[in-house]
PDB file of N, CA and C in Angstrom:
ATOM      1  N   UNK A   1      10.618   5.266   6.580  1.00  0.00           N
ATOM      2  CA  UNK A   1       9.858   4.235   7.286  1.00  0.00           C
ATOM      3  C   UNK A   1       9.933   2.938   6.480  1.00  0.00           C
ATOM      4  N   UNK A   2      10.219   1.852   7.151  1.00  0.00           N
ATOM      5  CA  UNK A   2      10.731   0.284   6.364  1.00  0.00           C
ATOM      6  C   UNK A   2       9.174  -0.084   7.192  1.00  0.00           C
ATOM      7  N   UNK A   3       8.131  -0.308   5.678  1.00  0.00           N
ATOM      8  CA  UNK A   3       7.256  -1.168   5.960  1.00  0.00           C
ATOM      9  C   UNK A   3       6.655  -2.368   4.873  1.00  0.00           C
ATOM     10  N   UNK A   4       5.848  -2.466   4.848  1.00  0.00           N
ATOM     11  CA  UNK A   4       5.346  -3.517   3.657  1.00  0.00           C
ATOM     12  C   UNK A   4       4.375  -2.649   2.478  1.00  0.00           C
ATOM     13  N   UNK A   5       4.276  -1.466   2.305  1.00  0.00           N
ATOM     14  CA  UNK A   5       3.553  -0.851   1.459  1.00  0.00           C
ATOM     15  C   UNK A   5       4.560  -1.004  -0.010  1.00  0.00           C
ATOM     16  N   UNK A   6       3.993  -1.012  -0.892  1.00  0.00           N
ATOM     17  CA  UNK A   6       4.619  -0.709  -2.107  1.00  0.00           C
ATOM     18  C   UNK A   6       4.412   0.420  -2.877  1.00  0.00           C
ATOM     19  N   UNK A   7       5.088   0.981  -4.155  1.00  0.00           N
ATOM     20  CA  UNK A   7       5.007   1.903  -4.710  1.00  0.00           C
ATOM     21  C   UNK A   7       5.099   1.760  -5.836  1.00  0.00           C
ATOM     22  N   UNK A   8       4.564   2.310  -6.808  1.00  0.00           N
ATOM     23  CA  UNK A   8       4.594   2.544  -8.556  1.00  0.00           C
ATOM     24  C   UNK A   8       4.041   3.495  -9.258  1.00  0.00           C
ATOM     25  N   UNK A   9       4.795   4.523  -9.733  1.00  0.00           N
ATOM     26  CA  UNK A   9       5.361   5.817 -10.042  1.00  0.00           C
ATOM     27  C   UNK A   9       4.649   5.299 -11.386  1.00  0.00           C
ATOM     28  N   UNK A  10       3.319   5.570 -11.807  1.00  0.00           N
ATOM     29  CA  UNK A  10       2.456   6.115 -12.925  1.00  0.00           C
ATOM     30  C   UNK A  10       2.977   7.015 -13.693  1.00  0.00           C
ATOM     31  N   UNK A  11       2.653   6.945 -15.101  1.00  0.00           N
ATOM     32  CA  UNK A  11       3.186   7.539 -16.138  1.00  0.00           C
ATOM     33  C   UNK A  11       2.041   9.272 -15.833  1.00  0.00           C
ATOM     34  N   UNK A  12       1.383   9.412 -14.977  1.00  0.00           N
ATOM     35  CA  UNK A  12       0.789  10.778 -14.837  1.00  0.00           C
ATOM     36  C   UNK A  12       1.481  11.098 -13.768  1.00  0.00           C
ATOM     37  N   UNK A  13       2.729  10.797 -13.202  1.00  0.00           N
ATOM     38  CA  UNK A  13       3.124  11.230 -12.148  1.00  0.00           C
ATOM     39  C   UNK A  13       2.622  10.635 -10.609  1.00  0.00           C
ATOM     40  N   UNK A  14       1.315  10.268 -10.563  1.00  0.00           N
ATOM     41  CA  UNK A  14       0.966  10.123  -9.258  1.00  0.00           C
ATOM     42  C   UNK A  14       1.705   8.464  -8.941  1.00  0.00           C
ATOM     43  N   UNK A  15       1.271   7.881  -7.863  1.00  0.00           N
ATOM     44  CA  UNK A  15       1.545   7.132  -7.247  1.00  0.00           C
ATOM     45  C   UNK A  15       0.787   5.988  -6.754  1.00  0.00           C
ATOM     46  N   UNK A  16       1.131   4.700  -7.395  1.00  0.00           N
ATOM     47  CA  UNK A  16       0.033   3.814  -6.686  1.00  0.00           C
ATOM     48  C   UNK A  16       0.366   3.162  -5.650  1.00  0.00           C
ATOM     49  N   UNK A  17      -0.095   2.573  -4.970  1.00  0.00           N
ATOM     50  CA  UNK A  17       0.314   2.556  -3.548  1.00  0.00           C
ATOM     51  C   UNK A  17      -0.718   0.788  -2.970  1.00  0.00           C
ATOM     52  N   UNK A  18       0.310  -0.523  -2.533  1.00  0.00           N
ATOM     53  CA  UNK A  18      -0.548  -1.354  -2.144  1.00  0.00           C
ATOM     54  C   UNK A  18       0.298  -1.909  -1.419  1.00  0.00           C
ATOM     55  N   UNK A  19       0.155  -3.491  -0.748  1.00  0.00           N
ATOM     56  CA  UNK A  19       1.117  -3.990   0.238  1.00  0.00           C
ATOM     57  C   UNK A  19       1.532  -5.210  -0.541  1.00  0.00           C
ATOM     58  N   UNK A  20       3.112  -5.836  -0.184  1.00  0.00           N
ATOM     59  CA  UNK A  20       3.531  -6.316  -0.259  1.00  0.00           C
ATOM     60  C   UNK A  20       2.723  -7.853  -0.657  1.00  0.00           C
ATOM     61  N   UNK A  21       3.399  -9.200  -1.268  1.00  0.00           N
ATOM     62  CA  UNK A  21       2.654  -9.988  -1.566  1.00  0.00           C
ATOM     63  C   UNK A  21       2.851 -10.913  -0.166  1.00  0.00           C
ATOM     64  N   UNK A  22       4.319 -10.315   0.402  1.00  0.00           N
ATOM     65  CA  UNK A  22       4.854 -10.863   2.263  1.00  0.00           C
ATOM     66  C   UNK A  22       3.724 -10.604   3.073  1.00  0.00           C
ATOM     67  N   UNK A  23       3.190  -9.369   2.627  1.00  0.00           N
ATOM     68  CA  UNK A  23       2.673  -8.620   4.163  1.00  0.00           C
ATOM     69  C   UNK A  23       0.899  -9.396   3.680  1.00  0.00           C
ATOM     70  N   UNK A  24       0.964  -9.260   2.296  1.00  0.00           N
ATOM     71  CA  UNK A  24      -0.661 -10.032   2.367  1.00  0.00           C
ATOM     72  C   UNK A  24      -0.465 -11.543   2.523  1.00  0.00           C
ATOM     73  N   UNK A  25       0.376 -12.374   2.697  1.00  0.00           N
ATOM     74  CA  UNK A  25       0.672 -13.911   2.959  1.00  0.00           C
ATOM     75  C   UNK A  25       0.539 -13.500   4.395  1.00  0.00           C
ATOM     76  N   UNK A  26       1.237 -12.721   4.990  1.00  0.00           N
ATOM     77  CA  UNK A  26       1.309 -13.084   6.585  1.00  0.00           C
ATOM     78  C   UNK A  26       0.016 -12.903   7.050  1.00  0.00           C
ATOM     79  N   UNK A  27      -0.935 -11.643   6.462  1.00  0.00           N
ATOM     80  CA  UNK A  27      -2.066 -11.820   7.113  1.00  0.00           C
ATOM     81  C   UNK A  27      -3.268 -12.670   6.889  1.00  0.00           C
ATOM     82  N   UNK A  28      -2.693 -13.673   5.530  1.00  0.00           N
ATOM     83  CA  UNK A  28      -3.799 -14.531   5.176  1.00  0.00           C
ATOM     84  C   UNK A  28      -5.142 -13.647   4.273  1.00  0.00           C
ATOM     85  N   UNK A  29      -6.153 -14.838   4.504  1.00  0.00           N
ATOM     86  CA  UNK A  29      -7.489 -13.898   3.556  1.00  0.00           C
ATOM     87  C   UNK A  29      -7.613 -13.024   4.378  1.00  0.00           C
ATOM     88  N   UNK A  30      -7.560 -11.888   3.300  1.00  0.00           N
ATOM     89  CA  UNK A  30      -8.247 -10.762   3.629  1.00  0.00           C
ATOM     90  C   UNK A  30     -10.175 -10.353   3.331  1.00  0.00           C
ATOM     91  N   UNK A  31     -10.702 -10.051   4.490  1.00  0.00           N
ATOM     92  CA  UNK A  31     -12.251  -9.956   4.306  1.00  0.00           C
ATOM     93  C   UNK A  31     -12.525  -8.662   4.426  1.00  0.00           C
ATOM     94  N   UNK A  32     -11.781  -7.833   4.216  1.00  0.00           N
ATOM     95  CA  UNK A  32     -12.056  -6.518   4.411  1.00  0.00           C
ATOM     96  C   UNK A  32     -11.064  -5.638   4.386  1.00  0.00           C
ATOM     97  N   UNK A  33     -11.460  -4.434   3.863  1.00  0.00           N
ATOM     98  CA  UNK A  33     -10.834  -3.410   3.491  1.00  0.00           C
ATOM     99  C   UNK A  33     -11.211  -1.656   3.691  1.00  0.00           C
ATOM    100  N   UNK A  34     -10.896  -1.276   4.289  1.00  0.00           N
ATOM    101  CA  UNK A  34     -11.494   0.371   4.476  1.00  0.00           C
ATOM    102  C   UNK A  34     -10.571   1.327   3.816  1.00  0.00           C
ATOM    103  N   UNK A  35     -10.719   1.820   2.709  1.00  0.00           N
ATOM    104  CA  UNK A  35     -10.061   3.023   1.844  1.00  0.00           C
ATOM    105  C   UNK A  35      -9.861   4.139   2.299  1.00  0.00           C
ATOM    106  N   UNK A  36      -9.051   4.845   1.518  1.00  0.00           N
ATOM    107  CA  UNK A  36      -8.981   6.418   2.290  1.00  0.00           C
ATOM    108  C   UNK A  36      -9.675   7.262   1.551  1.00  0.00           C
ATOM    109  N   UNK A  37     -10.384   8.141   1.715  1.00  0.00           N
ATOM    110  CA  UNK A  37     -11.271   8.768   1.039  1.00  0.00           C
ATOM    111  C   UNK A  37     -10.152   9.961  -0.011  1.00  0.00           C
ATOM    112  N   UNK A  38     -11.352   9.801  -1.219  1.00  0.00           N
ATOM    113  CA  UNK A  38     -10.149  10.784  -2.345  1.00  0.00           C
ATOM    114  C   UNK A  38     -10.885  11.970  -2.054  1.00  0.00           C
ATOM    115  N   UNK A  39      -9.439  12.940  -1.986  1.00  0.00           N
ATOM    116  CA  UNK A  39      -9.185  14.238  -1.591  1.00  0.00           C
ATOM    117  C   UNK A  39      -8.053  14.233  -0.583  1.00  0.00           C
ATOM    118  N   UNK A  40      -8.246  13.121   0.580  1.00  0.00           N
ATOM    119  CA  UNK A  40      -7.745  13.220   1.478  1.00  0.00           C
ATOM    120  C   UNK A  40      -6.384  13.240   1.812  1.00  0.00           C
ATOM    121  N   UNK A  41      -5.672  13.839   2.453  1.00  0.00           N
ATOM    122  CA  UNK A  41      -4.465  14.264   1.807  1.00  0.00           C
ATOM    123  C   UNK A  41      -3.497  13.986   3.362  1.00  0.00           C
ATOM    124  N   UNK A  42      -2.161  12.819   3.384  1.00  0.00           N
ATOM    125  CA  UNK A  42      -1.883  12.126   4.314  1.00  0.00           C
ATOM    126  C   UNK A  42      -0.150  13.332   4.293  1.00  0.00           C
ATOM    127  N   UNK A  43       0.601  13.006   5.248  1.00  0.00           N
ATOM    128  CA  UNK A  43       2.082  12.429   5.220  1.00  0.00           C
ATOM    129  C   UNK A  43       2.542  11.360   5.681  1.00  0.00           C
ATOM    130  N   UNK A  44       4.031  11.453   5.119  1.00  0.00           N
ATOM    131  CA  UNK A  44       4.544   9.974   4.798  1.00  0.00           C
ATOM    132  C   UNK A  44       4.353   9.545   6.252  1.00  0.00           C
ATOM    133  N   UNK A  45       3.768   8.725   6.294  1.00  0.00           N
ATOM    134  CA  UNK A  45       4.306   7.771   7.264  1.00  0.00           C
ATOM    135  C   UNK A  45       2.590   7.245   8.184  1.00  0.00           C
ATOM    136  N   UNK A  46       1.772   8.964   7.724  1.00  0.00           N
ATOM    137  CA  UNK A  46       0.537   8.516   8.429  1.00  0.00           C
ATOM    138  C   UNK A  46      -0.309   7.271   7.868  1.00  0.00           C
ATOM    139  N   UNK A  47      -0.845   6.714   9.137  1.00  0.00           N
ATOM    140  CA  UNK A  47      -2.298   5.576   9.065  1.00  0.00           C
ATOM    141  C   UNK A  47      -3.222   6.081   7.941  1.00  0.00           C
ATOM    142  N   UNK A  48      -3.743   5.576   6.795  1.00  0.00           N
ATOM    143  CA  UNK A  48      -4.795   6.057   6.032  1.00  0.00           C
ATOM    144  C   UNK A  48      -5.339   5.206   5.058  1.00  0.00           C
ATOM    145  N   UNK A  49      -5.368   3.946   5.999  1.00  0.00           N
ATOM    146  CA  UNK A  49      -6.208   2.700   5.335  1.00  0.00           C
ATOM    147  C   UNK A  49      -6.300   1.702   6.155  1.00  0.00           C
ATOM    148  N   UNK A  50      -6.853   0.419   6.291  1.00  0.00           N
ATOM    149  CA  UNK A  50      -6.771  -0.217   7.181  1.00  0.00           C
ATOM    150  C   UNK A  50      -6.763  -1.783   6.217  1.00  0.00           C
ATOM    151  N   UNK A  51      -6.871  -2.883   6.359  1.00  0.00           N
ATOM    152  CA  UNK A  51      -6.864  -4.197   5.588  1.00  0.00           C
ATOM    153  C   UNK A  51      -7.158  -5.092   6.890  1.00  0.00           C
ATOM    154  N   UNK A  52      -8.167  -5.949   6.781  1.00  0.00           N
ATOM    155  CA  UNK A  52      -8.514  -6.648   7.949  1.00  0.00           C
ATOM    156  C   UNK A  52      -9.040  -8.281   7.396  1.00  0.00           C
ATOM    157  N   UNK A  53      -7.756  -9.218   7.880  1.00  0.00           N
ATOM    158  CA  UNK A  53      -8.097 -10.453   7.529  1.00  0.00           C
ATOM    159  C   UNK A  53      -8.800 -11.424   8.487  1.00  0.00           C
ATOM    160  N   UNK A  54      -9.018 -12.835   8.358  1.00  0.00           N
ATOM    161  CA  UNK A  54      -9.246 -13.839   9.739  1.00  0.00           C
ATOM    162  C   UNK A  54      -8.353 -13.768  10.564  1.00  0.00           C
ATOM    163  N   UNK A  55      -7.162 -13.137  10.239  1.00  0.00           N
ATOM    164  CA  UNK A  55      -5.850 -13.459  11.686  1.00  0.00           C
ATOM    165  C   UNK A  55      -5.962 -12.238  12.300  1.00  0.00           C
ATOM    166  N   UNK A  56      -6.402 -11.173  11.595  1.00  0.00           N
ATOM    167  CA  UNK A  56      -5.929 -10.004  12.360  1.00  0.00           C
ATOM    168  C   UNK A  56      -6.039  -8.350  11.158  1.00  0.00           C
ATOM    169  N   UNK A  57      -6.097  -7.217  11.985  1.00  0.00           N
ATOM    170  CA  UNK A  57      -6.124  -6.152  10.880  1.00  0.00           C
ATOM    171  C   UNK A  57      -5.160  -5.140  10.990  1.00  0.00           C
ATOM    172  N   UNK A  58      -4.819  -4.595   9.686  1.00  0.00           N
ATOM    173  CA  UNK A  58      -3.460  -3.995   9.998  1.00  0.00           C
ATOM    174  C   UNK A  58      -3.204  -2.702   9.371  1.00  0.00           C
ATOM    175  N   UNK A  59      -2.937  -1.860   9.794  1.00  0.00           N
ATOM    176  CA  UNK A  59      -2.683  -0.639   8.942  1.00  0.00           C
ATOM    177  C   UNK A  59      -2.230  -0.245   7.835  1.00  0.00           C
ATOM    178  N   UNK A  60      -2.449   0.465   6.713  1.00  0.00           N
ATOM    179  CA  UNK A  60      -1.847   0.893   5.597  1.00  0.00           C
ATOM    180  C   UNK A  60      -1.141   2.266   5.950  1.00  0.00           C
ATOM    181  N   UNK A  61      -0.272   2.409   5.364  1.00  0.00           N
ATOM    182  CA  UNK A  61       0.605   3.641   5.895  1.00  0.00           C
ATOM    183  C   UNK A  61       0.828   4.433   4.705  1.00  0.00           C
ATOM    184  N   UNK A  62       0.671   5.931   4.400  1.00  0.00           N
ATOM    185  CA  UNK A  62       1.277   6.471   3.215  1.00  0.00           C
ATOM    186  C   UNK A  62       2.667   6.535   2.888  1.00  0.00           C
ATOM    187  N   UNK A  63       3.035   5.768   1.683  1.00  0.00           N
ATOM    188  CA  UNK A  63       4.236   5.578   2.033  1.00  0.00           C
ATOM    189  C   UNK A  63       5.225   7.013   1.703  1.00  0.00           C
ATOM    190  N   UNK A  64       4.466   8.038   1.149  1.00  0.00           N
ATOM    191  CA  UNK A  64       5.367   9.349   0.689  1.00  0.00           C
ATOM    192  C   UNK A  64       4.421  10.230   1.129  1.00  0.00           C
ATOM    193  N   UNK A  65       4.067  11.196   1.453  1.00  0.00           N
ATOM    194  CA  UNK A  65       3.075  12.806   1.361  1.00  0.00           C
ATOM    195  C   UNK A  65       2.278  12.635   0.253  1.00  0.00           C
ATOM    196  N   UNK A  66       1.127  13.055   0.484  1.00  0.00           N
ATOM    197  CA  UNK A  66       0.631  13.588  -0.835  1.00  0.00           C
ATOM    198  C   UNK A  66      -1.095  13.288  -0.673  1.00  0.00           C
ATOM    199  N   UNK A  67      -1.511  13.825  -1.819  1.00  0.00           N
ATOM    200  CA  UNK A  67      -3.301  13.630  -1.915  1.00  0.00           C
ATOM    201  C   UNK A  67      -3.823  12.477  -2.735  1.00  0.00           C
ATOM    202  N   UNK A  68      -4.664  11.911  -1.989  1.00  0.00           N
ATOM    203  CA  UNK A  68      -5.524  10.901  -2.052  1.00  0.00           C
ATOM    204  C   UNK A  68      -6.081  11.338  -4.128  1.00  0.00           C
ATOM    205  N   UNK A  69      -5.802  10.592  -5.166  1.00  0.00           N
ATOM    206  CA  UNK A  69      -6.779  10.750  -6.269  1.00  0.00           C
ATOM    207  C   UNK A  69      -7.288   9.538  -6.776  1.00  0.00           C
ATOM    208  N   UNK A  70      -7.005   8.607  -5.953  1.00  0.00           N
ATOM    209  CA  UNK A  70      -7.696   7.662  -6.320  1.00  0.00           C
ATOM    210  C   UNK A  70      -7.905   6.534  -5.293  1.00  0.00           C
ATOM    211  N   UNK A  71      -8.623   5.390  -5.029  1.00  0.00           N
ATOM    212  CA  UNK A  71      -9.108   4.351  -4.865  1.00  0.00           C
ATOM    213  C   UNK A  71      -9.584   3.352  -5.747  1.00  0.00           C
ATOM    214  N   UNK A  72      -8.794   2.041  -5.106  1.00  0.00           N
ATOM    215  CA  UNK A  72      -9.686   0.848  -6.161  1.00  0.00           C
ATOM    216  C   UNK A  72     -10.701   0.129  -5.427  1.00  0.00           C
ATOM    217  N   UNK A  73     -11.893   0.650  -5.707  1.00  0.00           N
ATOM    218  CA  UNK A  73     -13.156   0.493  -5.372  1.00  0.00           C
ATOM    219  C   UNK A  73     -13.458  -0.611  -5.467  1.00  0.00           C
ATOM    220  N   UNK A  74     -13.146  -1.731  -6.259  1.00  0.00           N
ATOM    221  CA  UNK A  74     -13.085  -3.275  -6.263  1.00  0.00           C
ATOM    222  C   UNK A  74     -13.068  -3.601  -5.186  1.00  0.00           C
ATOM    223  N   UNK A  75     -12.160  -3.489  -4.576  1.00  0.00           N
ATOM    224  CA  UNK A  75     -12.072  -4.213  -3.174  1.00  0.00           C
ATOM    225  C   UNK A  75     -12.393  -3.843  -2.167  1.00  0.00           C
ATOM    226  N   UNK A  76     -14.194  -3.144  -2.186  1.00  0.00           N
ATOM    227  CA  UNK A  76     -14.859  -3.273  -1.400  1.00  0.00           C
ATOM    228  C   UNK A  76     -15.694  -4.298  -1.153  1.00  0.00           C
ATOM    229  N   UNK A  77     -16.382  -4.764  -2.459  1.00  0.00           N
ATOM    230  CA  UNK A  77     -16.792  -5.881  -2.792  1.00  0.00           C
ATOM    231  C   UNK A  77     -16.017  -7.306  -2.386  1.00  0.00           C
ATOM    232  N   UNK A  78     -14.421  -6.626  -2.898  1.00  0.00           N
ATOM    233  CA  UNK A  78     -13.478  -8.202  -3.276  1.00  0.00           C
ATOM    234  C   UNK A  78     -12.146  -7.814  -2.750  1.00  0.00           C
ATOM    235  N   UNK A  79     -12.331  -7.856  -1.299  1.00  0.00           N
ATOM    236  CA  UNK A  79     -10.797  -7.721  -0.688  1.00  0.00           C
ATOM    237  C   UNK A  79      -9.605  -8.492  -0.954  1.00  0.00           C
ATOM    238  N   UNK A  80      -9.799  -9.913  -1.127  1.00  0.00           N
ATOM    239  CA  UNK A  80      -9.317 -11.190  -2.032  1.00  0.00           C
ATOM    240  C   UNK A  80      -8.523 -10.794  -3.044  1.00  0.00           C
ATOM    241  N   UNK A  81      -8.634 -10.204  -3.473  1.00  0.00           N
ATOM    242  CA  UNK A  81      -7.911  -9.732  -5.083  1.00  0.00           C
ATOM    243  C   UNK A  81      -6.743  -8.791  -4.467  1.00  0.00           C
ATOM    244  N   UNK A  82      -5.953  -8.502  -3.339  1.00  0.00           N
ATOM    245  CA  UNK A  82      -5.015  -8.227  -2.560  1.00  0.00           C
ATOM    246  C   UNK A  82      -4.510  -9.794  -2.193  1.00  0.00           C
ATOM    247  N   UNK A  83      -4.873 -10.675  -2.164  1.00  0.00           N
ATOM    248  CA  UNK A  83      -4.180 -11.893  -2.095  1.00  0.00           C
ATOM    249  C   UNK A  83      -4.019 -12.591  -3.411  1.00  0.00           C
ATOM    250  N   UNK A  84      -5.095 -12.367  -4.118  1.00  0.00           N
ATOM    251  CA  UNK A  84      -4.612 -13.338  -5.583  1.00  0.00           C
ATOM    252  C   UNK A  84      -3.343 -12.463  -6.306  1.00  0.00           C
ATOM    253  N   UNK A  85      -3.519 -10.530  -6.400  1.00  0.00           N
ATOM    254  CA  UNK A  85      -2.394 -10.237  -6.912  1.00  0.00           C
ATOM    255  C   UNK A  85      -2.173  -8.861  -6.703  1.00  0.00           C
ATOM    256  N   UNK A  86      -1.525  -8.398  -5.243  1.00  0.00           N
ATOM    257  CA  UNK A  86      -1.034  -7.923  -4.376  1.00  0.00           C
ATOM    258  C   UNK A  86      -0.393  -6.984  -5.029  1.00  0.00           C
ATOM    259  N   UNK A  87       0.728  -7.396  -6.499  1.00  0.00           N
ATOM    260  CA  UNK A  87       0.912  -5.943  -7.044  1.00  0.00           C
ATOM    261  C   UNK A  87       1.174  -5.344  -8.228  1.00  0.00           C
ATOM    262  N   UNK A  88      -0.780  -6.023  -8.883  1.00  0.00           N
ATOM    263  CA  UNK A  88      -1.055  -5.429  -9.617  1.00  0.00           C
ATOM    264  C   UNK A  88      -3.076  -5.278  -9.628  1.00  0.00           C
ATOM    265  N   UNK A  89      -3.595  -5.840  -9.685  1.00  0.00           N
ATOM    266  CA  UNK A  89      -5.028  -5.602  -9.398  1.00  0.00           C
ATOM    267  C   UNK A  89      -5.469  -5.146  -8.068  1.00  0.00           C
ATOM    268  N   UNK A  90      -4.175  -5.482  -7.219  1.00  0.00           N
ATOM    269  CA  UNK A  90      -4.951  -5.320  -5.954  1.00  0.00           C
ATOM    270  C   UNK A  90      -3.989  -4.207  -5.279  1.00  0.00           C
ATOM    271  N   UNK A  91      -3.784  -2.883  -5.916  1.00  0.00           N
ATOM    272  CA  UNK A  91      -3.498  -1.826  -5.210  1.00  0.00           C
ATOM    273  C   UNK A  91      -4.752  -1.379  -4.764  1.00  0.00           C
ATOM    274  N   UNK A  92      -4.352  -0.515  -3.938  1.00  0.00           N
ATOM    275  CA  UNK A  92      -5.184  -0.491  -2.773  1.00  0.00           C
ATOM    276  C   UNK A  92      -5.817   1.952  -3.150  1.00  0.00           C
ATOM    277  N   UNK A  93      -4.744   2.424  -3.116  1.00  0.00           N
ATOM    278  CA  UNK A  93      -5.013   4.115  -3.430  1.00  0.00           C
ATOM    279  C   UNK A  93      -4.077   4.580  -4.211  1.00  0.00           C
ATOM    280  N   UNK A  94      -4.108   5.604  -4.734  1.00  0.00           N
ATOM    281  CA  UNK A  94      -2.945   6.188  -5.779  1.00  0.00           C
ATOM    282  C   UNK A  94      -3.146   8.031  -5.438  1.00  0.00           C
ATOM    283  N   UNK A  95      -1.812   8.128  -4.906  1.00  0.00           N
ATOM    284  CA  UNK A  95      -1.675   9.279  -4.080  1.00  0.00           C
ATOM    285  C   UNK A  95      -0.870  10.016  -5.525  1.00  0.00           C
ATOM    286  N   UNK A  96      -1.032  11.868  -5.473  1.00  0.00           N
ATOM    287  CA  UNK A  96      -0.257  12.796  -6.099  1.00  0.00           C
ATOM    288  C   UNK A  96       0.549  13.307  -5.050  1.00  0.00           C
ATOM    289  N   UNK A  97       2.038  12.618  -5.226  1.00  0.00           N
ATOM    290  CA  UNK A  97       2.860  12.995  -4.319  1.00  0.00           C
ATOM    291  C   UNK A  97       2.887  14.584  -4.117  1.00  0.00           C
ATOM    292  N   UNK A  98       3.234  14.839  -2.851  1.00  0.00           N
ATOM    293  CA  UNK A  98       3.260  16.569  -2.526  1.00  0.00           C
ATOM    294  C   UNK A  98       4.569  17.169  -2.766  1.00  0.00           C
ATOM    295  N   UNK A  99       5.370  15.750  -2.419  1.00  0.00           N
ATOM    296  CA  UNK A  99       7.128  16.063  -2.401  1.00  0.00           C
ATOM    297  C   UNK A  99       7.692  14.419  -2.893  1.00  0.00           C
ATOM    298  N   UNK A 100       7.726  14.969  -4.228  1.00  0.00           N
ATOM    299  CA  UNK A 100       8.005  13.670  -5.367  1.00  0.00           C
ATOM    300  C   UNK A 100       9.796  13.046  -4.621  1.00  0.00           C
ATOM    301  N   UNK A 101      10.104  13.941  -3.873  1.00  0.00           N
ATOM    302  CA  UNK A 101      11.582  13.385  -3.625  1.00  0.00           C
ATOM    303  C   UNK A 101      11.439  12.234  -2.623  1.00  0.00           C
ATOM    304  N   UNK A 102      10.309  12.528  -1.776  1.00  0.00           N
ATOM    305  CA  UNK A 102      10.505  10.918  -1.049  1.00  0.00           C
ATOM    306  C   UNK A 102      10.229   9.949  -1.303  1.00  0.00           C
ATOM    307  N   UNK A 103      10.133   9.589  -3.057  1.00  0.00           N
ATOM    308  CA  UNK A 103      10.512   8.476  -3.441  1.00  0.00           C
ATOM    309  C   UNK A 103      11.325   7.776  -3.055  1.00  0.00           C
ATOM    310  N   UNK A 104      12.808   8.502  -3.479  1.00  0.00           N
ATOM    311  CA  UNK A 104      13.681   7.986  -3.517  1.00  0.00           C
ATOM    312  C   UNK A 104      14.611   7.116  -2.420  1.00  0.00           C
ATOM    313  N   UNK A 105      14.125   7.725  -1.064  1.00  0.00           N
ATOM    314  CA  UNK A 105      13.796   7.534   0.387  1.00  0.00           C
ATOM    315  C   UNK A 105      13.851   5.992   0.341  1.00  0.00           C
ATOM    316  N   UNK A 106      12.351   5.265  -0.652  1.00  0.00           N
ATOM    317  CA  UNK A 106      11.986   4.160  -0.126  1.00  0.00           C
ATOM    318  C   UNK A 106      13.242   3.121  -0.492  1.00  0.00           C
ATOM    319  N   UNK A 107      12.629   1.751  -0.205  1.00  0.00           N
ATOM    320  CA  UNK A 107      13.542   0.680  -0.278  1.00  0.00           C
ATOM    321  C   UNK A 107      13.228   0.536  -1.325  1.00  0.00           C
ATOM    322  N   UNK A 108      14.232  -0.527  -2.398  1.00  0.00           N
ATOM    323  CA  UNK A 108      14.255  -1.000  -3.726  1.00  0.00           C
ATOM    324  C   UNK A 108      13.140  -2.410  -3.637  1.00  0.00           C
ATOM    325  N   UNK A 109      12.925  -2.832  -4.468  1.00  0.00           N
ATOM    326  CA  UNK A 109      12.932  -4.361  -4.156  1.00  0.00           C
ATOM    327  C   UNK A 109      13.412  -4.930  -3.742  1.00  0.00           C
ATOM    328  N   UNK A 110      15.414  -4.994  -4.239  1.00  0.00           N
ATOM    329  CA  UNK A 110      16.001  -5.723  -3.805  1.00  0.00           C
ATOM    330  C   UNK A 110      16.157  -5.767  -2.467  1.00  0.00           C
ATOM    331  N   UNK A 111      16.334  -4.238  -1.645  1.00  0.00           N
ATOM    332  CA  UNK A 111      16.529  -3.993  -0.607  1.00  0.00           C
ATOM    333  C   UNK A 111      15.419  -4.031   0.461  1.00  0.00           C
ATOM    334  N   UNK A 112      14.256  -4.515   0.278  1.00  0.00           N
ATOM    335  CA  UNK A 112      13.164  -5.335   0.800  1.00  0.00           C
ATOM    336  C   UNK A 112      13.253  -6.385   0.875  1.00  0.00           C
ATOM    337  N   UNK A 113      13.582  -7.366  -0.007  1.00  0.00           N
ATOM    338  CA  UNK A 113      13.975  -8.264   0.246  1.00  0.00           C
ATOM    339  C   UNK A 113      14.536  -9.107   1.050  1.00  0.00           C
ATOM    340  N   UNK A 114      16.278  -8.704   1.185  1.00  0.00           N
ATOM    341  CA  UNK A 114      17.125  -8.345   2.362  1.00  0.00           C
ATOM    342  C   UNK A 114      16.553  -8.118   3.703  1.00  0.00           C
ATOM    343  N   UNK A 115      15.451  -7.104   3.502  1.00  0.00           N
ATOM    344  CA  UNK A 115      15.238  -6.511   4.900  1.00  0.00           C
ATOM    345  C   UNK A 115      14.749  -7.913   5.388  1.00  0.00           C
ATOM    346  N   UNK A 116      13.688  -8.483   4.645  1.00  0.00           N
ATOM    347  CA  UNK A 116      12.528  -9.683   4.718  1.00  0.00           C
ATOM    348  C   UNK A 116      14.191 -10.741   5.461  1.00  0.00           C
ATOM    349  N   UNK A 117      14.676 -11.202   4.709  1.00  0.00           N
ATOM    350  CA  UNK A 117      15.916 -12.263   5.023  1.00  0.00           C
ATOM    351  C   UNK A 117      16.558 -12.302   6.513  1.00  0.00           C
ATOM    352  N   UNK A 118      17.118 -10.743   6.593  1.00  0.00           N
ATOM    353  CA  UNK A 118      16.867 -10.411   7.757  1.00  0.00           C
ATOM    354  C   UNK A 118      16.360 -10.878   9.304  1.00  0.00           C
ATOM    355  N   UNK A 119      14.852 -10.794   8.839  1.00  0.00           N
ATOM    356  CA  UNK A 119      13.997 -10.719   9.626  1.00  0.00           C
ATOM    357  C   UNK A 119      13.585 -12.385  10.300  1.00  0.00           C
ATOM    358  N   UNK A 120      13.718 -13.155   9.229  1.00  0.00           N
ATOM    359  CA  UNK A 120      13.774 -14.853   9.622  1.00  0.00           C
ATOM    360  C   UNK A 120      15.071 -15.615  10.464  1.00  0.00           C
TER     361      UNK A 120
END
């Protein structure tokens, strides 16, 4: 699945998981945020967050399988901090992949990029 989620493969194995700095520009400020509850345990591709700015609200998608072990609880308070820095304070859940191989699946940077170039 080619979307705007990102990924970063933690030195404990799990997975942090937030959106693009594209996908938080296009939707502008964000005022809200609904998490996925930890435990909760998605596949790739399912709905299991939501991000809701002044333009509009948009789904978070898991970007690999796996269980919910974390949330950054910050941005219940401070959804904003997904726009000041999209990918690093402002990840959003950090999943324990179920099937570590669909990493490899995703797009690179570079090849996000491209896709983005593409798309204009």
């Amino acid at each position: 699945m080619k979307s705007h989620e990102w990924v970063r493969v933690e030195d404990d194995g799990n997975v942090r998981v937030g959106i693009s700095a594209h996908a938080q520009s296009q939707l502008g400020d964000l005022v809200y945020v609904e998490l996925p509850e930890e435990g909760a345990e998605f596949s790739a591709g399912a709905a299991c967050a939501v991000v809701e700015s002044v333009k509009a609200a948009s789904d978070i998608y898991a970007p690999i399988s796996g269980k919910v072990v974390a949330v950054n609880d910050a941005l219940t308070d401070k959804p904003e901090i997904i726009n000041e820095d999209a990918f690093g304070e402002g990840w959003i859940f950090a999943l324990a992949p179920s099937n570590p191989d669909e990493i490899s699946s995703m797009l690179s940077a570079d090849a996000y990029a491209d896709l983005l170039k593409d798309q204009d």
